[in-house]
Protein backbone atom coordinates (compact mmCIF):
# COMPACT_ATOMS: atom_id res chain seq x y z
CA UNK A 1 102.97 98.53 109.44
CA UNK A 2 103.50 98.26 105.80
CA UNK A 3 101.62 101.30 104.19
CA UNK A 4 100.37 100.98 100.57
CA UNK A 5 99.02 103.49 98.03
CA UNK A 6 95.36 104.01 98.23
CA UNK A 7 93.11 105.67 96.16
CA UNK A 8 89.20 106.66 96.30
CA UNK A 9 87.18 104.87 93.92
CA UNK A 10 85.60 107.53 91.67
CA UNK A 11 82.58 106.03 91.41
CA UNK A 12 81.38 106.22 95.15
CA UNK A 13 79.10 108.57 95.44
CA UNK A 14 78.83 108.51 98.84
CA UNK A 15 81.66 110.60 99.03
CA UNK A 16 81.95 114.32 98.22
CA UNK A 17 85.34 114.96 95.95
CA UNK A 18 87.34 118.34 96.50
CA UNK A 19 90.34 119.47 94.59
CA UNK A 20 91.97 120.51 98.19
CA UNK A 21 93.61 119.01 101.12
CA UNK A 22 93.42 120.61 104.09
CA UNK A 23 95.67 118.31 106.26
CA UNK A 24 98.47 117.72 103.79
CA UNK A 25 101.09 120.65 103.42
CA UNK A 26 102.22 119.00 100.56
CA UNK A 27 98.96 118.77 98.31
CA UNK A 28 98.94 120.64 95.01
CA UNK A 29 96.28 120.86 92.07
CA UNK A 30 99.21 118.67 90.45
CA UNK A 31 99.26 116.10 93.15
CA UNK A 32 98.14 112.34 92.51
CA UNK A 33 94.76 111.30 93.38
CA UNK A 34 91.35 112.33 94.70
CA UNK A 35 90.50 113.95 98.11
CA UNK A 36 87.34 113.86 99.65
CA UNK A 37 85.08 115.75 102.61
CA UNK A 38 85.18 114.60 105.75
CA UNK A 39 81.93 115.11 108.14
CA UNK A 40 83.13 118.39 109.51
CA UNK A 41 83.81 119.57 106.31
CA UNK A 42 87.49 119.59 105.49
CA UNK A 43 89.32 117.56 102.76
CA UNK A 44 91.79 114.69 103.07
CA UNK A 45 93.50 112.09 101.02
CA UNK A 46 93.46 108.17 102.21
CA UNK A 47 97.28 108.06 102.42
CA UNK A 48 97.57 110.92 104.63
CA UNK A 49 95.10 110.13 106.87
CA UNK A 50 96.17 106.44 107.65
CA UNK A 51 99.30 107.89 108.54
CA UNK A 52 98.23 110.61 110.90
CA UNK A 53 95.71 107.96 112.61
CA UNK A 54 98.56 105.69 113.03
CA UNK A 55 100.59 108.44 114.86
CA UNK A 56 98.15 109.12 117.23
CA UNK A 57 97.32 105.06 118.01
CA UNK A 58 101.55 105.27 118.58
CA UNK A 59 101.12 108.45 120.62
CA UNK A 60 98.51 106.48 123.06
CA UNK A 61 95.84 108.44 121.60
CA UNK A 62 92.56 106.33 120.07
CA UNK A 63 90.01 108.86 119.74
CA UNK A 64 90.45 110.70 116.45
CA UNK A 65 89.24 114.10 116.42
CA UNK A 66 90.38 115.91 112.75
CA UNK A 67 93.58 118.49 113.34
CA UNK A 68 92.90 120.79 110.54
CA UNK A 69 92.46 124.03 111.11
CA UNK A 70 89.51 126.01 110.67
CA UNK A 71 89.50 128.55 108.47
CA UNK A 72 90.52 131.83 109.25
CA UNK A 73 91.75 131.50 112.19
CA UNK A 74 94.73 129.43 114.60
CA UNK A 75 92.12 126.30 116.08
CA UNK A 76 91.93 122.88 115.32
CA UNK A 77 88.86 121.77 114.19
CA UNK A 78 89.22 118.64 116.79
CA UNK A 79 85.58 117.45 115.53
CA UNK A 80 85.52 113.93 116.36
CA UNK A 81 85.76 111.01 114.00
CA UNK A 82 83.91 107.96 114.47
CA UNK A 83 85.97 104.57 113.43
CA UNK A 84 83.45 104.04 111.08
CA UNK A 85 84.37 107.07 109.14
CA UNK A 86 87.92 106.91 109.66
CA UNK A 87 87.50 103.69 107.54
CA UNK A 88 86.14 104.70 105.11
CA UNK A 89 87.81 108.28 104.81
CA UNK A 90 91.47 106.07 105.07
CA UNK A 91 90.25 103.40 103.12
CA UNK A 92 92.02 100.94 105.93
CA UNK A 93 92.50 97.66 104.17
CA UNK A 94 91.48 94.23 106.44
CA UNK A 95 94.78 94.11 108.16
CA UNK A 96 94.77 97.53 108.83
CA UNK A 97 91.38 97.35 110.25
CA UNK A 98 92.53 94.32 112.46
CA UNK A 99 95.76 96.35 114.14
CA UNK A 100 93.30 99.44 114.52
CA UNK A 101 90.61 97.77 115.93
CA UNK A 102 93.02 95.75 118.55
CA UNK A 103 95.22 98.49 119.76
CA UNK A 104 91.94 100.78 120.20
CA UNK A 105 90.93 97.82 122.38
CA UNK A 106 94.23 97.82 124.47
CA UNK A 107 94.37 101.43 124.61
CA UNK A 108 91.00 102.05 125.81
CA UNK A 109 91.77 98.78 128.10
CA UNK A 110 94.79 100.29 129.92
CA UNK A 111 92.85 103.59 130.32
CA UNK A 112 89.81 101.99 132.41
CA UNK A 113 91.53 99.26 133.84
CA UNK A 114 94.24 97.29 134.56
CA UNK A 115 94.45 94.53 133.07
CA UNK A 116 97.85 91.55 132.54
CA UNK A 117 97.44 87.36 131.89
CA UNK A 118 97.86 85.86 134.83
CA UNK A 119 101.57 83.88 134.59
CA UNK A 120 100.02 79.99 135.43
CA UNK A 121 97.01 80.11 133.03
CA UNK A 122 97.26 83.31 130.84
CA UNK A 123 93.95 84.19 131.43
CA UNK A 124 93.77 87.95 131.88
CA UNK A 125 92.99 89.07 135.35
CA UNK A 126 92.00 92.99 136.36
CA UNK A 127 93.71 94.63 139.17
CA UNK A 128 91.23 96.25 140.89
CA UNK A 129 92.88 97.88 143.97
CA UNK A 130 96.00 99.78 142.03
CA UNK A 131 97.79 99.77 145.40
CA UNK A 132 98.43 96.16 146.46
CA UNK A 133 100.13 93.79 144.10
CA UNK A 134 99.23 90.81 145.52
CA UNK A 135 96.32 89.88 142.78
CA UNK A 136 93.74 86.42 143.12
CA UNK A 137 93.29 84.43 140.14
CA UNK A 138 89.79 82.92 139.67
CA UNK A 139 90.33 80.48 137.30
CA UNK A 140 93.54 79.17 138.81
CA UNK A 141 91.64 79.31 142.06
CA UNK A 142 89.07 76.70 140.51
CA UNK A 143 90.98 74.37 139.13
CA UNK A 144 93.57 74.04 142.12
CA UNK A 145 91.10 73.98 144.48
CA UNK A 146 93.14 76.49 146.40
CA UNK A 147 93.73 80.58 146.45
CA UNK A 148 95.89 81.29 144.20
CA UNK A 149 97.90 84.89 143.90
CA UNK A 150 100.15 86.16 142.41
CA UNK A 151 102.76 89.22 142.09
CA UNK A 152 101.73 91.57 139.57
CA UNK A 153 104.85 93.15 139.42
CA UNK A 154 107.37 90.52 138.92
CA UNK A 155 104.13 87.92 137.25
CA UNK A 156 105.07 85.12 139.78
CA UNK A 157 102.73 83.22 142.56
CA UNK A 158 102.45 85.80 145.24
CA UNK A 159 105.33 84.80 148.05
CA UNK A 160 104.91 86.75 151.70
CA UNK A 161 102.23 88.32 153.42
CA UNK A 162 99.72 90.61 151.84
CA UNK A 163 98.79 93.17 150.82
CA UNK A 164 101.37 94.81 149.39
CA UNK A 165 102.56 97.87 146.93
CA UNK A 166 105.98 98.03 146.51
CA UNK A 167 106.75 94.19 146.42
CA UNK A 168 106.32 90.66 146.91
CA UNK A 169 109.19 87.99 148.70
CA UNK A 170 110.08 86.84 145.20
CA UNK A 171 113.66 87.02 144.38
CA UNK A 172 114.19 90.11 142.62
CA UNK A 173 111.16 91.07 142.66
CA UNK A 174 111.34 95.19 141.97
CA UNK A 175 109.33 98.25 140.72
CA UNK A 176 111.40 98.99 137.39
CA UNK A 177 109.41 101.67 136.89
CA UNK A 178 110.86 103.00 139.63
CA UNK A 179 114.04 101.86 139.30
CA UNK A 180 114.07 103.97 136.19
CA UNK A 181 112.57 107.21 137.47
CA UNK A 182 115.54 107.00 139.89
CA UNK A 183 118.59 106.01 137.44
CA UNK A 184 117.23 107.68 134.17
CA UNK A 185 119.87 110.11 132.70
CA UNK A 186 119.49 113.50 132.91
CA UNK A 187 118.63 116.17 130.11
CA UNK A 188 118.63 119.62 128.78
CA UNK A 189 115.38 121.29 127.28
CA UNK A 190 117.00 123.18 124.99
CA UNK A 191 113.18 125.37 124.42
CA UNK A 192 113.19 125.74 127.73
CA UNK A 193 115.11 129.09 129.28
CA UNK A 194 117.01 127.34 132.84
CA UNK A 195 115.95 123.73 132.02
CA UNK A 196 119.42 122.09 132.02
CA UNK A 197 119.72 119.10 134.16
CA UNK A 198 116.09 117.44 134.52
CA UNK A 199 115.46 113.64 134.66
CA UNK A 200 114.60 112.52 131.55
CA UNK A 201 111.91 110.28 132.64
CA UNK A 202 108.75 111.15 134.95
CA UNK A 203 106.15 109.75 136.23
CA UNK A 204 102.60 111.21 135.09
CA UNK A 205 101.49 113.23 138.51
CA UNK A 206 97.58 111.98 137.44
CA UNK A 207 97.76 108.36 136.53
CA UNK A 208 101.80 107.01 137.65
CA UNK A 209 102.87 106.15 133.38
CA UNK A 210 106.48 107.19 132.89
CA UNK A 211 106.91 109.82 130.11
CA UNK A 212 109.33 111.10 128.65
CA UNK A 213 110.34 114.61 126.87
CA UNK A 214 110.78 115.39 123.03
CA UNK A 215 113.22 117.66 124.29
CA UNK A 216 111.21 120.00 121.95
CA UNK A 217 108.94 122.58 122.49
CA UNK A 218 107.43 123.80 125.64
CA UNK A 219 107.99 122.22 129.18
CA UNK A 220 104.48 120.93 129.55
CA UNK A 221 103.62 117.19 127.75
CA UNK A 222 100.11 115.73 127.86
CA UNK A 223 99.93 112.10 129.18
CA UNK A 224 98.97 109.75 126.58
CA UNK A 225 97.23 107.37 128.85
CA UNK A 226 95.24 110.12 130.88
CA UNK A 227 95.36 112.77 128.93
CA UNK A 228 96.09 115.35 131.65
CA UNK A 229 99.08 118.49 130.38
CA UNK A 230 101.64 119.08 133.54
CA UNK A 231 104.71 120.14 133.46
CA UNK A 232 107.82 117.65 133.46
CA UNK A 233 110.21 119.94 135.15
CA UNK A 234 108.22 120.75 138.23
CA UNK A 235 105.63 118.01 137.76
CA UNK A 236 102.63 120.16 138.54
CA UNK A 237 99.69 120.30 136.29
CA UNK A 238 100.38 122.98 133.55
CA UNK A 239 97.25 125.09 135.30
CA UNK A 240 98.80 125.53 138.45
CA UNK A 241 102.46 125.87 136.61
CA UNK A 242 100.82 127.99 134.16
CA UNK A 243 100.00 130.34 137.34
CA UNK A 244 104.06 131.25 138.07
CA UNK A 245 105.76 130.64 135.26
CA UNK A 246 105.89 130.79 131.22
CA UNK A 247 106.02 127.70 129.23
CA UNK A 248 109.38 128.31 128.13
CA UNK A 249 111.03 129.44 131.00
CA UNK A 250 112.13 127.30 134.15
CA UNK A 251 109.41 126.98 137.03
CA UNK A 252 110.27 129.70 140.23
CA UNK A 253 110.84 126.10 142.26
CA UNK A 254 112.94 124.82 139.85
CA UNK A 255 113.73 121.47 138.70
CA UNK A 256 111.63 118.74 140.91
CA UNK A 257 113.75 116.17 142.32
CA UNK A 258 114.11 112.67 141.14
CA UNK A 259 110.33 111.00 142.03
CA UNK A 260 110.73 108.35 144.85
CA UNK A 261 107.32 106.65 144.53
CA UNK A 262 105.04 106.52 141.55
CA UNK A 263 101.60 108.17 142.04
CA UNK A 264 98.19 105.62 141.86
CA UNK A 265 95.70 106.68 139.23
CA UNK A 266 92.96 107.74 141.00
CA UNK A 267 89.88 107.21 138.56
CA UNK A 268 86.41 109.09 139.21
């Protein structure tokens, strides 16, 4: 998204004005423009913030909670942000308000359901039982006059018998998901102490999204669809991995083999 320059209007008093930043590194009493108080207290600049919001909407992530650090000490704020505020505190523009506002809504979509068009009439359709692809289209349903399925993994009218997980009677009809988790290349984590031939792709143990390493860091990555840490070289949550083994060194079981089925989101 194109990113303009954005300044505070001077005259709002609604807003509290601070000669500090306390989320950009890079702030100085010399630096253009005015910075303002957030709700939990710390100062930011509209340019900044826009940025870091649209970082987290890339990282899956649609609740904003501010990453400053309180004072004194090594922990995040993490108060949360309403949308409301973040508006106002980024000054978002109307087009930046529309892309927020939708990918929120297909974020928060993909995290309670699961949700794709339906290929005949594009309606979308939700999938309510995650383990059978073989999915029934109202709509279509109506205005054939007949059942109508179809595959939600290869989006075609459902061909064979039912129910089914891995895949319908379609030609070419396959997981690539899990075609992936099993033909990925392999990686080094170079943080890591042992960690020198791991699949670069996994499969979130929680919710089944494939994930893959910064190749930086620590071992453990959080999820951003389920938001659950775990470990992508053993693939057990970081608690339990946390239990045998340092972040930064190679888990006593070593490197988990290639995944052979991808794991159903079980939601409470």
């Amino acid at each position: 998204m194109e990113q303009v320059e954005k300044k505070y209007d001077p005259l709002d008093t609604t807003l509290k004005f601070v000669n500090r930043d306390d989320l950009d590194p890079t702030f100085s009493e010399d630096s253009d423009g005015l910075r303002a108080e957030m709700s939990c207290g710390h100062a930011v600049g509209p340019d900044y913030l826009t940025v870091w919001c649209l970082n987290q909407l890339k990282e899956g992530k649609y609740l904003f909670r501010c990453p400053a650090l309180v004072e004194g000490t090594n922990k995040l704020c993490n108060k949360l942000l309403s949308y409301q505020e973040v508006c106002k505190m980024a000054a978002l523009t109307v087009k930046e308000m529309e892309y927020f506002e939708e990918t929120i809504a297909r974020l928060a979509a993909a995290e309670f359901c699961e949700i794709k068009p339906c290929p005949k009439c594009r309606t979308h359709v939700e999938r309510t039982d995650l383990s059978n692809l073989c999915v029934h289209c109202t709509i279509c349903t109506a205005d054939q006059k007949k059942i109508y399925y179809f595959c939600w993994q290869c989006q075609r009218e459902w061909k064979g018998p039912g129910p089914r997980s891995d895949h319908c009677e379609n030609d070419g009809c396959i997981n690539k998901d899990l075609q992936l988790l099993q033909t990925c290349k392999t990686v080094s984590l170079p943080a890591v102490e042992g960690v020198t031939d791991c699949p670069s792709v996994r499969a979130c143990p929680t919710c089944g999204l494939s994930v893959e390493h910064s190749s930086q860091y620590c071992k453990n990555i959080t999820c951003p669809r389920c938001h659950i840490e775990f470990c992508f070289v053993c693939l057990k949550l970081k608690l339990e991995c946390n239990k045998t083994s340092s972040p930064y060194k190679i888990c006593p079981s070593g490197v988990a083999p290639r995944q052979t089925s991808i794991p159903v989101w079980q939601r409470k």
